[in-house]
PDB file of N, CA and C in Angstrom:
ATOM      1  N   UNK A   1       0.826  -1.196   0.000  1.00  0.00           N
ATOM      2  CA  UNK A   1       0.000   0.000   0.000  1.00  0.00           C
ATOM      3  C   UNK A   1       0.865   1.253   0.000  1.00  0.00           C
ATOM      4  N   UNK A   2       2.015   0.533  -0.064  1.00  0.00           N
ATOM      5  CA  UNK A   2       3.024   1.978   0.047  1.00  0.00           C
ATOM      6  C   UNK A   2       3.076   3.021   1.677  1.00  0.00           C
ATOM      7  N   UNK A   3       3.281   2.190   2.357  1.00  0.00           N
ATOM      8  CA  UNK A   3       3.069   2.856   3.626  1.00  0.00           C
ATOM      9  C   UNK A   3       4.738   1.961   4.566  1.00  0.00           C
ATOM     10  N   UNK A   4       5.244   3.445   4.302  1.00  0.00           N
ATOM     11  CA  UNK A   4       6.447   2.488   4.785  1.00  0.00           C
ATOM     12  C   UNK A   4       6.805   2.697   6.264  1.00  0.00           C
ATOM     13  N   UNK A   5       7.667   1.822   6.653  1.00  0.00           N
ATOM     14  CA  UNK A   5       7.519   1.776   7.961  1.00  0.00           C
ATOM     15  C   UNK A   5       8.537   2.312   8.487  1.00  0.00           C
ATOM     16  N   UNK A   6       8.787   3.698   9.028  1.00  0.00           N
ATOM     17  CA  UNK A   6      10.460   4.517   9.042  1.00  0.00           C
ATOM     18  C   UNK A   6      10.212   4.825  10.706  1.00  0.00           C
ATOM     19  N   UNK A   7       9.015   4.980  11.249  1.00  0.00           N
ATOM     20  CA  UNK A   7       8.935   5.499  12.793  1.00  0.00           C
ATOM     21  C   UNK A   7       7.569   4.790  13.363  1.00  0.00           C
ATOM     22  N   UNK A   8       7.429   3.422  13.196  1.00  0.00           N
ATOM     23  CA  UNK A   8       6.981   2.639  14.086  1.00  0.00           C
ATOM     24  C   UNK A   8       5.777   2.713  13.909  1.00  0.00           C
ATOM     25  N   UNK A   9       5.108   2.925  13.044  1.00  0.00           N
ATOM     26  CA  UNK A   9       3.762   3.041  12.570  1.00  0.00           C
ATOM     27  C   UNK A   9       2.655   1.501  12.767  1.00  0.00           C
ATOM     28  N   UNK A  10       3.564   0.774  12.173  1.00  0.00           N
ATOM     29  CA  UNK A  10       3.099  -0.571  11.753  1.00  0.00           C
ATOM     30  C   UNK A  10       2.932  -1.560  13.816  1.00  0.00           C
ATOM     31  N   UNK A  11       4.138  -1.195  14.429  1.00  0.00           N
ATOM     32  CA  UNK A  11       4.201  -2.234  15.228  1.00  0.00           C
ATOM     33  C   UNK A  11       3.356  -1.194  16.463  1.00  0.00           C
ATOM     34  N   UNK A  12       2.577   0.338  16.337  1.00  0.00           N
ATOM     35  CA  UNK A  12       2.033   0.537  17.011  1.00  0.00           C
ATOM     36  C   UNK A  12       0.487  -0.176  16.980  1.00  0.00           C
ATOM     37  N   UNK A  13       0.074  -0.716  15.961  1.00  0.00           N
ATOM     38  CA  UNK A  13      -1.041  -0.942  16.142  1.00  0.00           C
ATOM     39  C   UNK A  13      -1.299  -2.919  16.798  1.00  0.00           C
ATOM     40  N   UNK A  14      -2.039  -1.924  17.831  1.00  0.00           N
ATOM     41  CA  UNK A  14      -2.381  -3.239  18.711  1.00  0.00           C
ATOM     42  C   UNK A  14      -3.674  -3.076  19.400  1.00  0.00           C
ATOM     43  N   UNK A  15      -3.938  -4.216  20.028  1.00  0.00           N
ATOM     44  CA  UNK A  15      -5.041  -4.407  20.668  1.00  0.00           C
ATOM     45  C   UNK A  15      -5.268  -3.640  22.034  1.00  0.00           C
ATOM     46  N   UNK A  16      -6.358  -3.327  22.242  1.00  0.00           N
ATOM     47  CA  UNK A  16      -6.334  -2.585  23.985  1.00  0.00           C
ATOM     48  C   UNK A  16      -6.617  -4.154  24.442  1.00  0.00           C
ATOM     49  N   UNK A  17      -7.317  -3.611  26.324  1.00  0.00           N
ATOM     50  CA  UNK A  17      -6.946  -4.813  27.050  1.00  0.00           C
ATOM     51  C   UNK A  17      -8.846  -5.125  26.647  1.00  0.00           C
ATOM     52  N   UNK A  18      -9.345  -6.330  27.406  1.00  0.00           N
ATOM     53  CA  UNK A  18     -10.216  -6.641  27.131  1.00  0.00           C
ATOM     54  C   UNK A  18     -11.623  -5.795  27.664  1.00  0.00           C
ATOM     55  N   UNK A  19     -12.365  -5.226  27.249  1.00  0.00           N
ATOM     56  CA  UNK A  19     -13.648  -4.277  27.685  1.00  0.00           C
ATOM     57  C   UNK A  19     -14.897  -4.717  27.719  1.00  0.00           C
ATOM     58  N   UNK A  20     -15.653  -4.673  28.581  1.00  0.00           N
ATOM     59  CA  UNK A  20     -16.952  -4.904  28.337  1.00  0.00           C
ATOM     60  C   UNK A  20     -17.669  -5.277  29.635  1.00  0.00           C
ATOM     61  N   UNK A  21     -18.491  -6.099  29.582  1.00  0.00           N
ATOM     62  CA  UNK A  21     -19.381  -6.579  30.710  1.00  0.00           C
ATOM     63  C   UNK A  21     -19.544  -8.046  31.088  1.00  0.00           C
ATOM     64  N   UNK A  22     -20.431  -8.764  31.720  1.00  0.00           N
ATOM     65  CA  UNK A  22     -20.769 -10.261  31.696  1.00  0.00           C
ATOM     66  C   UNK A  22     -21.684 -10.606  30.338  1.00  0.00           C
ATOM     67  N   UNK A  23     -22.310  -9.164  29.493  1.00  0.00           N
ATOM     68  CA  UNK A  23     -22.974  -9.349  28.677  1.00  0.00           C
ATOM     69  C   UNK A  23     -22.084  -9.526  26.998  1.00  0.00           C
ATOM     70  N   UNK A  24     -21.285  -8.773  27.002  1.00  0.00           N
ATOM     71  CA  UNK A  24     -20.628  -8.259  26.035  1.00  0.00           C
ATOM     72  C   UNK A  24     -19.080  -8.258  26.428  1.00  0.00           C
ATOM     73  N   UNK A  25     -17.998  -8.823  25.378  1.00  0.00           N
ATOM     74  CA  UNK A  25     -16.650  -8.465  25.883  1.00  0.00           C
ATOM     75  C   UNK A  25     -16.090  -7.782  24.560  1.00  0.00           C
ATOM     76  N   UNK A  26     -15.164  -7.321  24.266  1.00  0.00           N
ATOM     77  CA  UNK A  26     -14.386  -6.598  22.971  1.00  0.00           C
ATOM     78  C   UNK A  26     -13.233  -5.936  23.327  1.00  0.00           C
ATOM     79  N   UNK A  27     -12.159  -6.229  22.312  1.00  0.00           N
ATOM     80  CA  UNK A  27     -11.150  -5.116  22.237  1.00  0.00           C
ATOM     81  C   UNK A  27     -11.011  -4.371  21.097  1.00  0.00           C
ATOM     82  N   UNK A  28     -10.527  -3.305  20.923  1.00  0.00           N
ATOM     83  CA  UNK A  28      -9.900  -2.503  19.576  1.00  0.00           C
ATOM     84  C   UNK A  28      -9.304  -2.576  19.402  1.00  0.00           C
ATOM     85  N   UNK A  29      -8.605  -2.661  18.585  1.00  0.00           N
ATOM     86  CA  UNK A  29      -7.330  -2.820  17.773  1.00  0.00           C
ATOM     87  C   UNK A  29      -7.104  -1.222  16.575  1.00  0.00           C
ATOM     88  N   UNK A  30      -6.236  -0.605  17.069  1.00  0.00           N
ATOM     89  CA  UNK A  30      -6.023   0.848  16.225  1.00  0.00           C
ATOM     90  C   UNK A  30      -4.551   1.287  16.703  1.00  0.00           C
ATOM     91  N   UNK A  31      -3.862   1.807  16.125  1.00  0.00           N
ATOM     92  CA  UNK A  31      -2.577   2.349  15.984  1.00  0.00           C
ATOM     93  C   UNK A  31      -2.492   3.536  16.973  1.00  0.00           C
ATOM     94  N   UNK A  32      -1.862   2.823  18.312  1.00  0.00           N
ATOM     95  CA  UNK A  32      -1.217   3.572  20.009  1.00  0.00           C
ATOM     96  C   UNK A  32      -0.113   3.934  19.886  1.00  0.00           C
ATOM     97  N   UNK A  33      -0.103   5.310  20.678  1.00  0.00           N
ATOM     98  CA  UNK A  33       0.913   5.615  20.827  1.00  0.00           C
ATOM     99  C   UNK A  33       1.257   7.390  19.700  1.00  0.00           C
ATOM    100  N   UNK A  34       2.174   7.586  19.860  1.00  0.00           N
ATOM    101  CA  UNK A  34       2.500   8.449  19.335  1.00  0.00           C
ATOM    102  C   UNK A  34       4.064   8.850  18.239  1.00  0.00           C
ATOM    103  N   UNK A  35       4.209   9.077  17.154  1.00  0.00           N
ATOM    104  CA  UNK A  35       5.426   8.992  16.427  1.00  0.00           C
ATOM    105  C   UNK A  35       6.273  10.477  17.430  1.00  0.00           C
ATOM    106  N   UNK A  36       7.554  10.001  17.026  1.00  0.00           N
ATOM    107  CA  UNK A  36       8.718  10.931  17.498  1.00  0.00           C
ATOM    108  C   UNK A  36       8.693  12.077  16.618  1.00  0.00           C
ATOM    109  N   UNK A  37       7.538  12.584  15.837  1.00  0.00           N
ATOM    110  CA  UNK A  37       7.323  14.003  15.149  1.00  0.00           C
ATOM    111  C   UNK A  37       6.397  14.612  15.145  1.00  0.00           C
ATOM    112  N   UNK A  38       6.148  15.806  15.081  1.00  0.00           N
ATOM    113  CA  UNK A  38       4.649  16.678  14.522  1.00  0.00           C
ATOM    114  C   UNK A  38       4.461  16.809  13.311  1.00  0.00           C
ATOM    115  N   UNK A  39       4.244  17.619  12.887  1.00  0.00           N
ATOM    116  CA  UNK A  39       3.290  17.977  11.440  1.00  0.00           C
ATOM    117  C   UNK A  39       4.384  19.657  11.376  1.00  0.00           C
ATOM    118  N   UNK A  40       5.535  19.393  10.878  1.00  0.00           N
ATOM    119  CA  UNK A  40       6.630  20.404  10.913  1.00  0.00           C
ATOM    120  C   UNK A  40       5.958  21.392   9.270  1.00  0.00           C
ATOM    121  N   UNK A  41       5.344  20.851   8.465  1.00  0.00           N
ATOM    122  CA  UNK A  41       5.016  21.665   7.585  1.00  0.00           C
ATOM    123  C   UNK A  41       4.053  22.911   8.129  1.00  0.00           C
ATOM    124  N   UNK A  42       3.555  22.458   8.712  1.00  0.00           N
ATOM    125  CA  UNK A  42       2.658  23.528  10.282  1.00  0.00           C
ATOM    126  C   UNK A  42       3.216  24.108  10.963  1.00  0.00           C
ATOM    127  N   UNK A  43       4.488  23.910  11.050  1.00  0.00           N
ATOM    128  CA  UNK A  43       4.751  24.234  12.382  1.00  0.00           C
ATOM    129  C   UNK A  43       4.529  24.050  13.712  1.00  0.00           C
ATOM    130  N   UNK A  44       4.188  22.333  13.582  1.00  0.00           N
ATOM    131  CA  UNK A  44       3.961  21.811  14.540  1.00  0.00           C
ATOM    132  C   UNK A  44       5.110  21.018  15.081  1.00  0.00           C
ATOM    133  N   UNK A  45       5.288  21.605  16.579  1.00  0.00           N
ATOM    134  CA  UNK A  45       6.386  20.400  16.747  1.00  0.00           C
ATOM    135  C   UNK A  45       6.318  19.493  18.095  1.00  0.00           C
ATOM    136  N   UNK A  46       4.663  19.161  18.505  1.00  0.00           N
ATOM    137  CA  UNK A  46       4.144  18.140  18.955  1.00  0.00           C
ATOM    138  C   UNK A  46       4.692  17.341  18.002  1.00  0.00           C
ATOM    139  N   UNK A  47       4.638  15.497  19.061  1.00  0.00           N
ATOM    140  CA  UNK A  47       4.471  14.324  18.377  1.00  0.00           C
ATOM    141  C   UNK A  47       2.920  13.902  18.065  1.00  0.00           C
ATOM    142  N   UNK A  48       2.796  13.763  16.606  1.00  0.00           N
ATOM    143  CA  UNK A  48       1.763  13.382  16.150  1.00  0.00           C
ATOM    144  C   UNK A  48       1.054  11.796  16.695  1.00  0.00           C
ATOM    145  N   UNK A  49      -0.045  11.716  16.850  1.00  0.00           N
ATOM    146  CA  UNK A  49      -0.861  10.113  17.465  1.00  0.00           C
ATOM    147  C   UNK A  49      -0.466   9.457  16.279  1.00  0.00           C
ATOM    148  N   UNK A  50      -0.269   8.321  16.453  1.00  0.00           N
ATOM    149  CA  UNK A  50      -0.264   7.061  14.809  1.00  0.00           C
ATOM    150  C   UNK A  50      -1.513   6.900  14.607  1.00  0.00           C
ATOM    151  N   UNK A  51      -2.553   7.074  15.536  1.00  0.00           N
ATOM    152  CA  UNK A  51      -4.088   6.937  14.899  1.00  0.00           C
ATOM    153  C   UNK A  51      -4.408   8.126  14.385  1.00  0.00           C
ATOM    154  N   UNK A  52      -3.584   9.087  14.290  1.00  0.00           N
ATOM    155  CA  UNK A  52      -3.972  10.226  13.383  1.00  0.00           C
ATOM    156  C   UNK A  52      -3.019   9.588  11.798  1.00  0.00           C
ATOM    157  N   UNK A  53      -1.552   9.403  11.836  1.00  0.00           N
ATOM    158  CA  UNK A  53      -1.461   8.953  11.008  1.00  0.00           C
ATOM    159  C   UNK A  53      -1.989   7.971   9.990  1.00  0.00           C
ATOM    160  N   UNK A  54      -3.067   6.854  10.672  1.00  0.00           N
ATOM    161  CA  UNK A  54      -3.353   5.990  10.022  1.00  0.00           C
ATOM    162  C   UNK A  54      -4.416   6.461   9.419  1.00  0.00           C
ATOM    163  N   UNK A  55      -5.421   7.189  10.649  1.00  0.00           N
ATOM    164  CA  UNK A  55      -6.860   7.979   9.549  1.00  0.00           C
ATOM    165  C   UNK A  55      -6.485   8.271   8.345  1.00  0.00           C
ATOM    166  N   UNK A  56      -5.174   9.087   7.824  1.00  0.00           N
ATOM    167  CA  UNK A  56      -4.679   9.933   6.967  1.00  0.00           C
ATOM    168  C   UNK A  56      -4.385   9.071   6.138  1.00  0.00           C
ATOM    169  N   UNK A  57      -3.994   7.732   5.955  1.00  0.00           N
ATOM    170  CA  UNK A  57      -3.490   6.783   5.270  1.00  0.00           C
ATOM    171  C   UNK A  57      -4.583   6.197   4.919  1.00  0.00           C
ATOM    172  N   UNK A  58      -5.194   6.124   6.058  1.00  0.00           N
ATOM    173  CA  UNK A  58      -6.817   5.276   5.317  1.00  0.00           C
ATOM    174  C   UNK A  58      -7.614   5.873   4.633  1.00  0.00           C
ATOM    175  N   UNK A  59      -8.039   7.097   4.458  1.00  0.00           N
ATOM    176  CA  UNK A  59      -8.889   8.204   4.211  1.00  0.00           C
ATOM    177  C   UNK A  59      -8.172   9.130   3.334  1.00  0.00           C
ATOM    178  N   UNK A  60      -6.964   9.419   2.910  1.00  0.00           N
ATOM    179  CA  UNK A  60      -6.292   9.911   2.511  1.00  0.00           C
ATOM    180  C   UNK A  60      -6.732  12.017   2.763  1.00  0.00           C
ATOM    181  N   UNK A  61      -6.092  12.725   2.216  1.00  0.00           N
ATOM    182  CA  UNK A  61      -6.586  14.356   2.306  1.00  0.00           C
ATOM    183  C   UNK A  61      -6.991  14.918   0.776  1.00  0.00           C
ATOM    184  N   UNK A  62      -7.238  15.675   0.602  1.00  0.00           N
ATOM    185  CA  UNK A  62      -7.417  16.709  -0.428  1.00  0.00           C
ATOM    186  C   UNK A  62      -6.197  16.688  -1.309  1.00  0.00           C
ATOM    187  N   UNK A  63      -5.016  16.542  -0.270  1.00  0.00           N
ATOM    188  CA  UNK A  63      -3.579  16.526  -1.466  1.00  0.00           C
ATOM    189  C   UNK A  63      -2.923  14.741  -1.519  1.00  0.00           C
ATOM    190  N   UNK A  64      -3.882  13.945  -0.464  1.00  0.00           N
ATOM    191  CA  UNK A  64      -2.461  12.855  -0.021  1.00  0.00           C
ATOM    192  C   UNK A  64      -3.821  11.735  -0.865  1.00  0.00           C
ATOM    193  N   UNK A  65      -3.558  10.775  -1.787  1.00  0.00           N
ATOM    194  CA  UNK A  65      -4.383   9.553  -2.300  1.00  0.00           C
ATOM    195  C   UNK A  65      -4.787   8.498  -0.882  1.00  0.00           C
ATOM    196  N   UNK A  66      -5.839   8.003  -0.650  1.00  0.00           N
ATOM    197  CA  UNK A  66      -6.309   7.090   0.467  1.00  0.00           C
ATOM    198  C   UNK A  66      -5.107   5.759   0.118  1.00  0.00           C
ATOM    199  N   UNK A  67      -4.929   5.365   1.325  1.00  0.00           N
ATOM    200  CA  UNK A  67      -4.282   3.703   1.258  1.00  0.00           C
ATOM    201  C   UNK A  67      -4.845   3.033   2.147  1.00  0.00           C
ATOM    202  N   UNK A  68      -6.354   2.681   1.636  1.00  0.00           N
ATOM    203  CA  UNK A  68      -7.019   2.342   3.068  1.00  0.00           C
ATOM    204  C   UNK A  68      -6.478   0.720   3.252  1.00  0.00           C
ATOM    205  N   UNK A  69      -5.689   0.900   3.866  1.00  0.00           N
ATOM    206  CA  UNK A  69      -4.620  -0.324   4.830  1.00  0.00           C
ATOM    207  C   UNK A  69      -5.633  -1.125   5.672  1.00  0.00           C
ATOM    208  N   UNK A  70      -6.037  -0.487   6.314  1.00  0.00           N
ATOM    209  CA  UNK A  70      -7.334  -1.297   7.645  1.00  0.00           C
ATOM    210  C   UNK A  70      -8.686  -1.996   6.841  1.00  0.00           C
ATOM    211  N   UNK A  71      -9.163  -1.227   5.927  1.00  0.00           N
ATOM    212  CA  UNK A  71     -10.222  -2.001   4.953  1.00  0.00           C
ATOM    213  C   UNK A  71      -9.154  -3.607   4.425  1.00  0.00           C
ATOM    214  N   UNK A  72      -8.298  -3.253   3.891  1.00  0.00           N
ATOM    215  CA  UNK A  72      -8.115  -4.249   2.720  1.00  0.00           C
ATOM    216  C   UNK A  72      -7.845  -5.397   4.033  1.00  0.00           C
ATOM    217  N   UNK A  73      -7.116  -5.653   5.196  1.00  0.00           N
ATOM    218  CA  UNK A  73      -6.645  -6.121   6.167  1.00  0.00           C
ATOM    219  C   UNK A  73      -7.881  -6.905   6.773  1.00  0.00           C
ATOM    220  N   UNK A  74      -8.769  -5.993   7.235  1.00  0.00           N
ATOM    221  CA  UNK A  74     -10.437  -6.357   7.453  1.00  0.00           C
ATOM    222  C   UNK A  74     -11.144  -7.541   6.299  1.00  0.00           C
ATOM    223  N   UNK A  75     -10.729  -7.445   5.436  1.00  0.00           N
ATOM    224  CA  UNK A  75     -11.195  -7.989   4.586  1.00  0.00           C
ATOM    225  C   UNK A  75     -10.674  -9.165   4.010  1.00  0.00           C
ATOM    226  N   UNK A  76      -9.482  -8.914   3.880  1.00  0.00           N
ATOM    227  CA  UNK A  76      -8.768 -10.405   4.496  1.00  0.00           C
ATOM    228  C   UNK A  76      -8.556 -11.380   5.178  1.00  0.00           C
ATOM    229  N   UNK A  77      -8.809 -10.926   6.640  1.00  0.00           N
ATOM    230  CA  UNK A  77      -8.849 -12.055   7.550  1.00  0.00           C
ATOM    231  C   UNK A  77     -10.199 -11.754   8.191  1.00  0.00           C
ATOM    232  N   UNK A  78     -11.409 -11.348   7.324  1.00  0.00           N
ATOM    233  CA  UNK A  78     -12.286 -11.571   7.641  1.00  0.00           C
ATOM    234  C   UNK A  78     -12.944 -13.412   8.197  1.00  0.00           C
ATOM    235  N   UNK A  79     -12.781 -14.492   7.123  1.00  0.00           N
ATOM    236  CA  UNK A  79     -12.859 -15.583   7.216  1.00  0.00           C
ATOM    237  C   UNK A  79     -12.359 -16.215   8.262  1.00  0.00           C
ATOM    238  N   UNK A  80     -11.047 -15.799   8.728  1.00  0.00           N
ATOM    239  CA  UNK A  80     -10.538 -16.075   9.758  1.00  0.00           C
ATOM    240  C   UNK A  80     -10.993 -15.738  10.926  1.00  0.00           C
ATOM    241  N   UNK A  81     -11.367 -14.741  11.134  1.00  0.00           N
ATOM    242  CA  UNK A  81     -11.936 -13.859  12.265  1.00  0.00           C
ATOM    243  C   UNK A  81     -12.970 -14.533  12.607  1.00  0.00           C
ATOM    244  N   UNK A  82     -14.243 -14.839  11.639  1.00  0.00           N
ATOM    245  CA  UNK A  82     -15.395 -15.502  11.566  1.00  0.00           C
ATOM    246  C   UNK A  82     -15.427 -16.646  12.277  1.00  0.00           C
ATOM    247  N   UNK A  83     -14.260 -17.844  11.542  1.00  0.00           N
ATOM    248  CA  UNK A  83     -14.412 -18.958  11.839  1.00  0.00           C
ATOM    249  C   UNK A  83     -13.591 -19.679  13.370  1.00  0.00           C
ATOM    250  N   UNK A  84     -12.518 -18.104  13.872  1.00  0.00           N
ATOM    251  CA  UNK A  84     -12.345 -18.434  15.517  1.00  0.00           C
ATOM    252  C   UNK A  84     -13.400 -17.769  16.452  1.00  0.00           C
ATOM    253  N   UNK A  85     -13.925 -16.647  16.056  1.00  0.00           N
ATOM    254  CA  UNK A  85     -15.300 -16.394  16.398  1.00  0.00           C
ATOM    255  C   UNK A  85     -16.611 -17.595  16.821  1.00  0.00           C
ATOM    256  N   UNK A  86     -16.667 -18.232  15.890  1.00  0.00           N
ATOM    257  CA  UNK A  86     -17.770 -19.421  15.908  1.00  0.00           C
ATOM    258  C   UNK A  86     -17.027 -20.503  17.093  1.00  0.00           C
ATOM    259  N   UNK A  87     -15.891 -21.018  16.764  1.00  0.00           N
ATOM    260  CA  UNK A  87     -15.258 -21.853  17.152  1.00  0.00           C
ATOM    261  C   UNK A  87     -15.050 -21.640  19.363  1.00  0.00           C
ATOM    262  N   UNK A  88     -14.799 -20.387  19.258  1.00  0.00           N
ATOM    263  CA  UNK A  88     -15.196 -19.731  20.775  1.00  0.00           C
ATOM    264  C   UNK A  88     -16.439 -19.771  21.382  1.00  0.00           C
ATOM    265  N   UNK A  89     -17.249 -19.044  20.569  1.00  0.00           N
ATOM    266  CA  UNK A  89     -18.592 -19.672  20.405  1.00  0.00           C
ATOM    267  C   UNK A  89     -19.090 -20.951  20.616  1.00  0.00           C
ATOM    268  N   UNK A  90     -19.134 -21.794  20.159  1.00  0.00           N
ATOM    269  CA  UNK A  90     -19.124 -22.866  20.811  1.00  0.00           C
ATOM    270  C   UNK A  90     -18.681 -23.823  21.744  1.00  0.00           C
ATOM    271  N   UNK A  91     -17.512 -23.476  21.880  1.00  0.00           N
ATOM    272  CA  UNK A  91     -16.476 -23.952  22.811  1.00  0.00           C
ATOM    273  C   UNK A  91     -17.159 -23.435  24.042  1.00  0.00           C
ATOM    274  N   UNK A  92     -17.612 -22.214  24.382  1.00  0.00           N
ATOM    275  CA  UNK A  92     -18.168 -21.403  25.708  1.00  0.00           C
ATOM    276  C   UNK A  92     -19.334 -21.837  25.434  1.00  0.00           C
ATOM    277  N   UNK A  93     -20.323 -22.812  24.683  1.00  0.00           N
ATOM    278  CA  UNK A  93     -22.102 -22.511  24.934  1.00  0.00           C
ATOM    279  C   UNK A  93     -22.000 -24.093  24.539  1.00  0.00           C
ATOM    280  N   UNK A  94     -21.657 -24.897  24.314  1.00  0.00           N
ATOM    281  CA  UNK A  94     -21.240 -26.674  24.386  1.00  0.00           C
ATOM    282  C   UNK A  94     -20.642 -27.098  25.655  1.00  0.00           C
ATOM    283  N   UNK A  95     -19.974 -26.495  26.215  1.00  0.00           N
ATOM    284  CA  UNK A  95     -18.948 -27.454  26.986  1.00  0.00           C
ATOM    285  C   UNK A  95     -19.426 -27.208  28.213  1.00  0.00           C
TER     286      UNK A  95
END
């Protein structure tokens, strides 16, 4: 997708811890943390969030083309997702 990996972009994205209730459990998974730069064309010289970077990659701007990275990824191990999904699923409502 052309998204290269020079300041840790890739190995920020991870899972939070587990959330929810006795009804419902879930985690997110989105790009933590923050890169070692700002947005210096601004004149920014905060470190930018990687979940701002990734919006920008996924969604692309007015000047930058989308590389929506998280769709195509989603969509890939959709099947997979599904079929340890079920497999939990049953494992917790069988046994």
């Amino acid at each position: 997708m052309g998204i290269e990996e020079t300041a840790g972009f890739i190995q920020s994205i991870k899972a939070t811890a587990i959330k929810g209730d006795d009804t419902e459990k879930y985690v997110d998974v989105y790009p933590q943390g923050r890169a070692k730069h700002g947005n210096d064309r601004k004149g920014d010289k905060s470190n930018v969030r990687y979940a701002t970077i990734g919006f920008v990659a996924e969604y692309g701007t007015s000047s930058k083309q989308a590389r929506p990275y998280m769709t195509t990824a989603n969509a890939k191990a959709h099947d997979k997702v599904v079929e340890a999904q079920r497999q939990i699923w049953e494992s917790e409502n069988n046994g």
